[in-house]
Protein backbone atom coordinates (compact mmCIF):
# COMPACT_ATOMS: atom_id res chain seq x y z
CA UNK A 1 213.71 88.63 -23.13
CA UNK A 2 215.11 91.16 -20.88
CA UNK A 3 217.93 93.95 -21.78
CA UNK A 4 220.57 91.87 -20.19
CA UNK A 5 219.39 88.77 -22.14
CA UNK A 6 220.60 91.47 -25.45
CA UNK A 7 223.94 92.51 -24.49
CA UNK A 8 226.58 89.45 -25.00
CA UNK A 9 225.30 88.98 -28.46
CA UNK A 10 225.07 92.90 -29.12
CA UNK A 11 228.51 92.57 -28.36
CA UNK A 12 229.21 89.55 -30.15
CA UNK A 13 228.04 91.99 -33.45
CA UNK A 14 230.24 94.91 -32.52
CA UNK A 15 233.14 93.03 -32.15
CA UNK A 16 232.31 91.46 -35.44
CA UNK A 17 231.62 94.74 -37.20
CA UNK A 18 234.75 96.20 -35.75
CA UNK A 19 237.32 93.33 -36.55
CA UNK A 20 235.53 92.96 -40.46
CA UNK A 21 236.36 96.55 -40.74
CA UNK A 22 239.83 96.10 -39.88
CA UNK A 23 240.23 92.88 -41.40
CA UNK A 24 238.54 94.63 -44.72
CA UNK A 25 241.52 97.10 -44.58
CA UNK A 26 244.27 94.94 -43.95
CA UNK A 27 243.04 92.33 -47.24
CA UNK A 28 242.73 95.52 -49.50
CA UNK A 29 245.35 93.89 -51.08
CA UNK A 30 245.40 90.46 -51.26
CA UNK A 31 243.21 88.52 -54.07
CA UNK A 32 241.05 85.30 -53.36
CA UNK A 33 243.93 83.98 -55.89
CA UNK A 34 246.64 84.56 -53.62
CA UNK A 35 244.98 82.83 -51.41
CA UNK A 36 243.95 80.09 -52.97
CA UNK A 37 247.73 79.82 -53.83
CA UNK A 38 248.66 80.02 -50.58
CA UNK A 39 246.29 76.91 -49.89
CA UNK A 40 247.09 74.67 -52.80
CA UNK A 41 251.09 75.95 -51.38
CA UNK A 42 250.53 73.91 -48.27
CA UNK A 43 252.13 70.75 -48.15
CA UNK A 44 250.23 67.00 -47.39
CA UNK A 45 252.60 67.07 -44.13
CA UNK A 46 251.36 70.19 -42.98
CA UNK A 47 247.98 69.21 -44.09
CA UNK A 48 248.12 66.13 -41.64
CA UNK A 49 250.16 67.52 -38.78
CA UNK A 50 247.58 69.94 -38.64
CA UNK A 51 244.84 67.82 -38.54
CA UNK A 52 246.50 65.62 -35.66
CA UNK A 53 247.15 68.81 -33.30
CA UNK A 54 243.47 69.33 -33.99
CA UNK A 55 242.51 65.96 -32.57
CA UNK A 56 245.22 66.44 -29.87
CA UNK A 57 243.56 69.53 -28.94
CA UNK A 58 240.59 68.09 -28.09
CA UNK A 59 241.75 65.06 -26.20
CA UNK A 60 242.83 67.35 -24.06
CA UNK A 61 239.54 69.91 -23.89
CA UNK A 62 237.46 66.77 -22.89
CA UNK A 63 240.47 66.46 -20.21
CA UNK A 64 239.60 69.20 -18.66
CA UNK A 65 235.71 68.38 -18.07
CA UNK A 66 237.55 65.02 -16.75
CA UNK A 67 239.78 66.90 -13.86
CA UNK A 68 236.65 69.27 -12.96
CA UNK A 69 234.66 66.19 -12.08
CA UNK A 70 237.31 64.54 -10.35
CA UNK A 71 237.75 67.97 -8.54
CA UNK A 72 233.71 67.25 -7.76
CA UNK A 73 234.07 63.84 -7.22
CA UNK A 74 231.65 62.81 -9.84
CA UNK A 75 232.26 59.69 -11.96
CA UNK A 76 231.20 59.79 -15.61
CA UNK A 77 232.25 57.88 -18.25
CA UNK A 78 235.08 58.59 -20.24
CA UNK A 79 233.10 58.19 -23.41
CA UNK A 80 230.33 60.56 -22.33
CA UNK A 81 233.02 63.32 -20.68
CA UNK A 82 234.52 63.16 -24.51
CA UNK A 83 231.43 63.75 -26.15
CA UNK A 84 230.07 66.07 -23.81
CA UNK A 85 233.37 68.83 -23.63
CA UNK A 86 233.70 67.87 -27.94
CA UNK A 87 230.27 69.43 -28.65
CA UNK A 88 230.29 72.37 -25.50
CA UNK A 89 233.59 73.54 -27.03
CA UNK A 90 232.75 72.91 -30.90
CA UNK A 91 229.59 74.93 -30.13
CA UNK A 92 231.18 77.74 -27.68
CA UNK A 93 233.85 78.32 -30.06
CA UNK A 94 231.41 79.16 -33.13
CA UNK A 95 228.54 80.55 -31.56
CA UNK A 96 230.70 83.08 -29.07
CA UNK A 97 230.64 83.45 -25.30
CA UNK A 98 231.37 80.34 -25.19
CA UNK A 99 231.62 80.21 -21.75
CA UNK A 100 227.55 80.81 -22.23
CA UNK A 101 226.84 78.85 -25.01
CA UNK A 102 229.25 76.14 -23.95
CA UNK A 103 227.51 76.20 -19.79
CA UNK A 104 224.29 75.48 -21.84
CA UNK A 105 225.48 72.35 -23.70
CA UNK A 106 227.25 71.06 -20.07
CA UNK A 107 224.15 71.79 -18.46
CA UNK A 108 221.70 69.75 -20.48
CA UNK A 109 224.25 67.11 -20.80
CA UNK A 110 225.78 66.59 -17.19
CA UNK A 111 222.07 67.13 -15.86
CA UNK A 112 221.51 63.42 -17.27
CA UNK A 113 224.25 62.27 -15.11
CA UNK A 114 222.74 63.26 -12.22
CA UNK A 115 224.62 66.42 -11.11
CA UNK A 116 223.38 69.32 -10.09
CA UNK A 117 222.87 72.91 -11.32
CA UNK A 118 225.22 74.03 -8.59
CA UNK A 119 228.05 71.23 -9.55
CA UNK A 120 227.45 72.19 -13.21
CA UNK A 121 228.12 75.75 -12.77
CA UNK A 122 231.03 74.61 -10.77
CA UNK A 123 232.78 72.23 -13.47
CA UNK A 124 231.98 75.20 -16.22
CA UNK A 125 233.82 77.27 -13.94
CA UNK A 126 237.19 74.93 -13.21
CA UNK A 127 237.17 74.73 -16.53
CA UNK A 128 237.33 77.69 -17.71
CA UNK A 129 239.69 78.44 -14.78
CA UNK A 130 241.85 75.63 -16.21
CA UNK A 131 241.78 77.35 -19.11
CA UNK A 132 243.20 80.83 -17.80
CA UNK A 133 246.10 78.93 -15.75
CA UNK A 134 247.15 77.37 -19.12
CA UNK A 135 247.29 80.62 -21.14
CA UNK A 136 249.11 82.29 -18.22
CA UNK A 137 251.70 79.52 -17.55
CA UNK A 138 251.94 79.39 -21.77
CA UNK A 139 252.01 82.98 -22.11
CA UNK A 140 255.04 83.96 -19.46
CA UNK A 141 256.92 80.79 -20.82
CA UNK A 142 256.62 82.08 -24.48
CA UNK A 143 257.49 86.07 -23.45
CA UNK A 144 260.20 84.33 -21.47
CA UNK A 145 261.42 82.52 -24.65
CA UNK A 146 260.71 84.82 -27.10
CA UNK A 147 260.89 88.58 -25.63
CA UNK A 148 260.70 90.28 -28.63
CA UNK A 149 256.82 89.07 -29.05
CA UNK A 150 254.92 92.25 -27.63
CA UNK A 151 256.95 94.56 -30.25
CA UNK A 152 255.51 92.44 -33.00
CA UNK A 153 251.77 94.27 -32.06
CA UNK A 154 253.57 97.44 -30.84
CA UNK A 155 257.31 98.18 -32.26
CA UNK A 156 258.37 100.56 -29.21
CA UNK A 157 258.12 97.72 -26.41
CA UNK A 158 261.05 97.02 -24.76
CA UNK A 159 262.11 93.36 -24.30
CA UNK A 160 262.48 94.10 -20.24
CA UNK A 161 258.69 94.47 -20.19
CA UNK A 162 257.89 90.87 -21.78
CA UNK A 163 260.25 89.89 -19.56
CA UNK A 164 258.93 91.17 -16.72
CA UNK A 165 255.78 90.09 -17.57
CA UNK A 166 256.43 86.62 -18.64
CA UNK A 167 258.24 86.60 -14.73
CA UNK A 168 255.37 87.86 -13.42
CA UNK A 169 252.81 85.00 -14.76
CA UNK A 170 254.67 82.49 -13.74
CA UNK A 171 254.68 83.53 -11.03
CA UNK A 172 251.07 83.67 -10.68
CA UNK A 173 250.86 79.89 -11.28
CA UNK A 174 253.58 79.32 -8.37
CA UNK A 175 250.98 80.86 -6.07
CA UNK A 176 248.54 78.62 -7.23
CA UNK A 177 250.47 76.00 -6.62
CA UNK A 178 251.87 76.56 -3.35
CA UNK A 179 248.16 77.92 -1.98
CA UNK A 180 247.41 74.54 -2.45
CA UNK A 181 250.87 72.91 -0.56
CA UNK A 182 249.46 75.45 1.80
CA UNK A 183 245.83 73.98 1.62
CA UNK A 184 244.13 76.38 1.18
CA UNK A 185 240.51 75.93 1.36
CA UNK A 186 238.62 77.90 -1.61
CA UNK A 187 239.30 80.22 -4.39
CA UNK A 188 237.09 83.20 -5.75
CA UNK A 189 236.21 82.92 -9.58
CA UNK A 190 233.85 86.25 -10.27
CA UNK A 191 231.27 85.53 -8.23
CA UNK A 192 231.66 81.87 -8.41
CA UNK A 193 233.99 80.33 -4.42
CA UNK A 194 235.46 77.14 -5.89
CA UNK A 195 237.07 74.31 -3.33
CA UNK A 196 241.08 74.76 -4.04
CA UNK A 197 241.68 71.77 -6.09
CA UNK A 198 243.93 69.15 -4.26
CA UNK A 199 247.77 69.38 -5.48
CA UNK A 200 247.51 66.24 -7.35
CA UNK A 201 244.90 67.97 -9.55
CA UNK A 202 246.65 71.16 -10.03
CA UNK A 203 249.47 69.02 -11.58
CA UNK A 204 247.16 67.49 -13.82
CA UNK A 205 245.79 71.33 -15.00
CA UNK A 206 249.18 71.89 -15.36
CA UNK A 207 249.61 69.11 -18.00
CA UNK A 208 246.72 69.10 -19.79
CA UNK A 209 245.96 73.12 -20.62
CA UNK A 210 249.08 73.51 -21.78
CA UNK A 211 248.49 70.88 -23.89
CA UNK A 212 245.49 71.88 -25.63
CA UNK A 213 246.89 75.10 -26.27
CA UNK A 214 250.22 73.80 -27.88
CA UNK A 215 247.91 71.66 -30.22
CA UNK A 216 245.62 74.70 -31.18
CA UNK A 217 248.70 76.90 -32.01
CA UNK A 218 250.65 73.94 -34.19
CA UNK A 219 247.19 74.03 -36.44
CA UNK A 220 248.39 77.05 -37.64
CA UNK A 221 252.07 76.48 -37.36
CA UNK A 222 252.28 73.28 -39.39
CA UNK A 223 250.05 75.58 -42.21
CA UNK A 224 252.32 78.65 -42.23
CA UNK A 225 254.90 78.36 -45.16
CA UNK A 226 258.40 76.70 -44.27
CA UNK A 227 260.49 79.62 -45.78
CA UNK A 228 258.51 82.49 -43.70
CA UNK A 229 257.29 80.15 -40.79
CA UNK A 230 258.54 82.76 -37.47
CA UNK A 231 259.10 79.40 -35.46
CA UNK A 232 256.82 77.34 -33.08
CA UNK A 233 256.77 80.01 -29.94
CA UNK A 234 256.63 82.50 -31.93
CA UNK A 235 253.26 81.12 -33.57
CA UNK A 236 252.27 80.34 -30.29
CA UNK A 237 252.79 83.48 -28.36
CA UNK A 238 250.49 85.61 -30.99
CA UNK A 239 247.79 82.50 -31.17
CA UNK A 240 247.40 83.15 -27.11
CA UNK A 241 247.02 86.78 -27.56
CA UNK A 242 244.39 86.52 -30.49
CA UNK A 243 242.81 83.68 -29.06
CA UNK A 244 242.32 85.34 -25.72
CA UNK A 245 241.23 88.42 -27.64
CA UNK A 246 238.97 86.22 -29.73
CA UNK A 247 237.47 84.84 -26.12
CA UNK A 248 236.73 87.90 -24.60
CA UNK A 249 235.06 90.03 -27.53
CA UNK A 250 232.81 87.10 -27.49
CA UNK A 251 232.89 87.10 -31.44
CA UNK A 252 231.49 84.08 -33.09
CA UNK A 253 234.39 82.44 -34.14
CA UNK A 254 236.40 85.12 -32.88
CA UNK A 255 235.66 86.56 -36.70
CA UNK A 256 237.93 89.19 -37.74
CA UNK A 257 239.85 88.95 -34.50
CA UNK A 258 242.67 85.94 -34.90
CA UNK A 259 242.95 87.48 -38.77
CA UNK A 260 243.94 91.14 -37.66
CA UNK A 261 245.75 90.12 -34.73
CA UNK A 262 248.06 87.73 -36.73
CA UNK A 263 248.34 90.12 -39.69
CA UNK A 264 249.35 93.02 -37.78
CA UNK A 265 252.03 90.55 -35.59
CA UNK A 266 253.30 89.04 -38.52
CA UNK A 267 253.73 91.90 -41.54
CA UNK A 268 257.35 89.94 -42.60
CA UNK A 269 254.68 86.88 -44.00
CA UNK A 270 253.19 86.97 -46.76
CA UNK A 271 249.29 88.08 -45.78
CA UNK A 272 248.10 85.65 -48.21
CA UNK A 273 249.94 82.53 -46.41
CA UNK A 274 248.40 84.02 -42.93
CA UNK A 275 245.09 83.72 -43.97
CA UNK A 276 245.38 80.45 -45.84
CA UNK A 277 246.73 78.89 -42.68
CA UNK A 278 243.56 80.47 -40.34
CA UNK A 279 241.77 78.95 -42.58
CA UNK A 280 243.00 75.88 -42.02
CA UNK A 281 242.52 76.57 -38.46
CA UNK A 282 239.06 77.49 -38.44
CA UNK A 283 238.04 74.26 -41.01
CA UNK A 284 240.06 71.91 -38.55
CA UNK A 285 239.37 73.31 -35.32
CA UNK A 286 236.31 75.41 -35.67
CA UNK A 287 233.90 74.27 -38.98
CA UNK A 288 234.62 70.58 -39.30
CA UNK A 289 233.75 69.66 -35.00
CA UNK A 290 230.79 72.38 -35.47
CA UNK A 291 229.43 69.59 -38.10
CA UNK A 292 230.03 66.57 -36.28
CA UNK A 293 229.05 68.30 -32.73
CA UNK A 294 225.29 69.36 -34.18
CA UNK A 295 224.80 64.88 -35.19
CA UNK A 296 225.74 64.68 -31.31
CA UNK A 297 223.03 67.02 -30.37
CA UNK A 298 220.39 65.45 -31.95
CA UNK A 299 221.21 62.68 -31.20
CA UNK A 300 220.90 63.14 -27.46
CA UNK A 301 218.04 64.87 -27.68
CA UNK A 302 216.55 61.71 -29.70
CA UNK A 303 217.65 59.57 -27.07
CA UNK A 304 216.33 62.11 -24.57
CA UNK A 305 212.71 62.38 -25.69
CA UNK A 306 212.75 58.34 -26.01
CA UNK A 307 213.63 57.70 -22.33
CA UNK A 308 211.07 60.31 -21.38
CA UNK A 309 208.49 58.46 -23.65
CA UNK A 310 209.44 55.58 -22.15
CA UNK A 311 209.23 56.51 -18.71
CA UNK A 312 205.56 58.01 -19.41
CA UNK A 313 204.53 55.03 -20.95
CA UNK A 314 205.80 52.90 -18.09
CA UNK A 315 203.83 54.91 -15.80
CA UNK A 316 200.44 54.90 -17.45
């Protein structure tokens, strides 16, 4: 292994080592009993509307593996699209970098379809642009809605600012869509020039990141006490900020991160109800399709090493 081949997970470990010790200090004092309270607290409503948004959210991952191949012109089956993004995302999200971990997963898995390295690399790219266009479009709709967000992780923001942001990424995503009205012909993503999707398929983004993202956030929502609960966009506009943090310290699990960031944007909840309901979050969305995503694997690795038996014997 080279030095490079070192430095995502090195730091994977620092952001780790720097949210714990944050996370430590903010849980100073809260006891496992609170939150055990805090658990038992939750009601069998929340309980199940959480664990639908988690199965809404990843209809909607494995929709956008589904646009990125229409954007290739590639035709997969549905069934294999859904099990392919389910275990690449199940496995990005708890290993970190997922958009590493997650390429490696697509890779072995689309490669049996018959595409390419090159149209691999492509659809892990579109999707992880579609990704970005949802959290942007999200993100100025919920500073739009809910200006006061930004002071909850710094008190002396001014409301003009969220607005002006939240103005300013949507209108980010009205470029988008009017380079394509305008046909454009390609798009740089870091060092990746992708075709500019056709405007049909820019609606479709449009739909279905929002989607997943609005599912991921009501996991937490629907876990968050009724009395305290700060209301849906609230909820929503700190999960896109800690999940995007989460993302890009390429923490496994984004451990510490979502905890601190939620904490420190939410200090009129009880701390004890917070974690209780990212723990919900991470069993529904993070442990539990971990699980069920490693039977996948070996299973298609079974099925693998049969067909290449197979095709050996038939050979000899």
């Amino acid at each position: 292994m080279t030095k490079k081949d070192y430095f995502w997970p090195v730091i994977g470990l620092v952001a780790v080592a720097f949210s714990v010790h944050l996370l430590i200090d903010q849980l100073r004092d809260i006891s496992y009993e609170d939150v055990l309270d805090s658990l038992n607290a939750i009601s069998m409503h929340g309980w199940l509307m959480s664990a639908l948004a988690t199965v809404a959210a990843y209809v909607a991952l494995a929709g956008y593996d589904r646009l990125a191949l229409s954007h290739l012109r590639k035709k997969v089956s549905w069934r294999f699209i859904s099990v392919a993004s389910f275990v690449a995302y199940a496995i990005g999200h708890n290993l970190g970098a997922s958009v590493f971990s997650g390429a490696v997963v697509r890779y072995r898995a689309y490669r049996s379809q018959g595409l390419t390295p090159a149209e691999v690399g492509i659809l892990v790219a579109f999707c992880s642009f579609t990704f970005v266009l949802g959290t942007i479009l999200l993100g100025g709709m919920a500073l739009l809605i809910e200006p006061t967000l930004p002071s909850h992780f710094h008190k002396d923001l001014p409301q003009w600012l969220a607005q002006a942001l939240g103005a300013a990424m949507m209108f980010v995503v009205v470029l988008y869509l009017y380079g394509s009205l305008m046909k454009r012909r390609s798009i740089a993503l870091w060092k990746i020039r992708l075709e500019y999707p056709r405007f049909s398929l820019i609606c479709r983004q449009l739909i279905v990141a929002p989607l997943e993202l609005l599912a991921a956030a009501a996991i937490i929502y629907y876990a968050l006490p009724e009395q305290s609960n700060p209301g849906y966009f609230m909820v929503l506009g700190i999960f896109l900020a800690s999940f995007s943090a989460a993302l890009l310290s390429h923490a496994p699990g984004g451990l510490g991160v979502l905890e601190v960031m939620f904490l420190l944007a939410l200090p009129e909840v009880n701390p004890a109800d917070v974690i209780a309901a990212l723990l919900v979050f991470r069993l529904f969305y993070l442990i539990i399709p971990f699980a069920i995503s490693l039977i996948f694997v070996v299973w298609f690795e079974q099925d693998q090493l049969l067909k290449k038996f197979k095709g050996t014997k038939t050979e000899s």
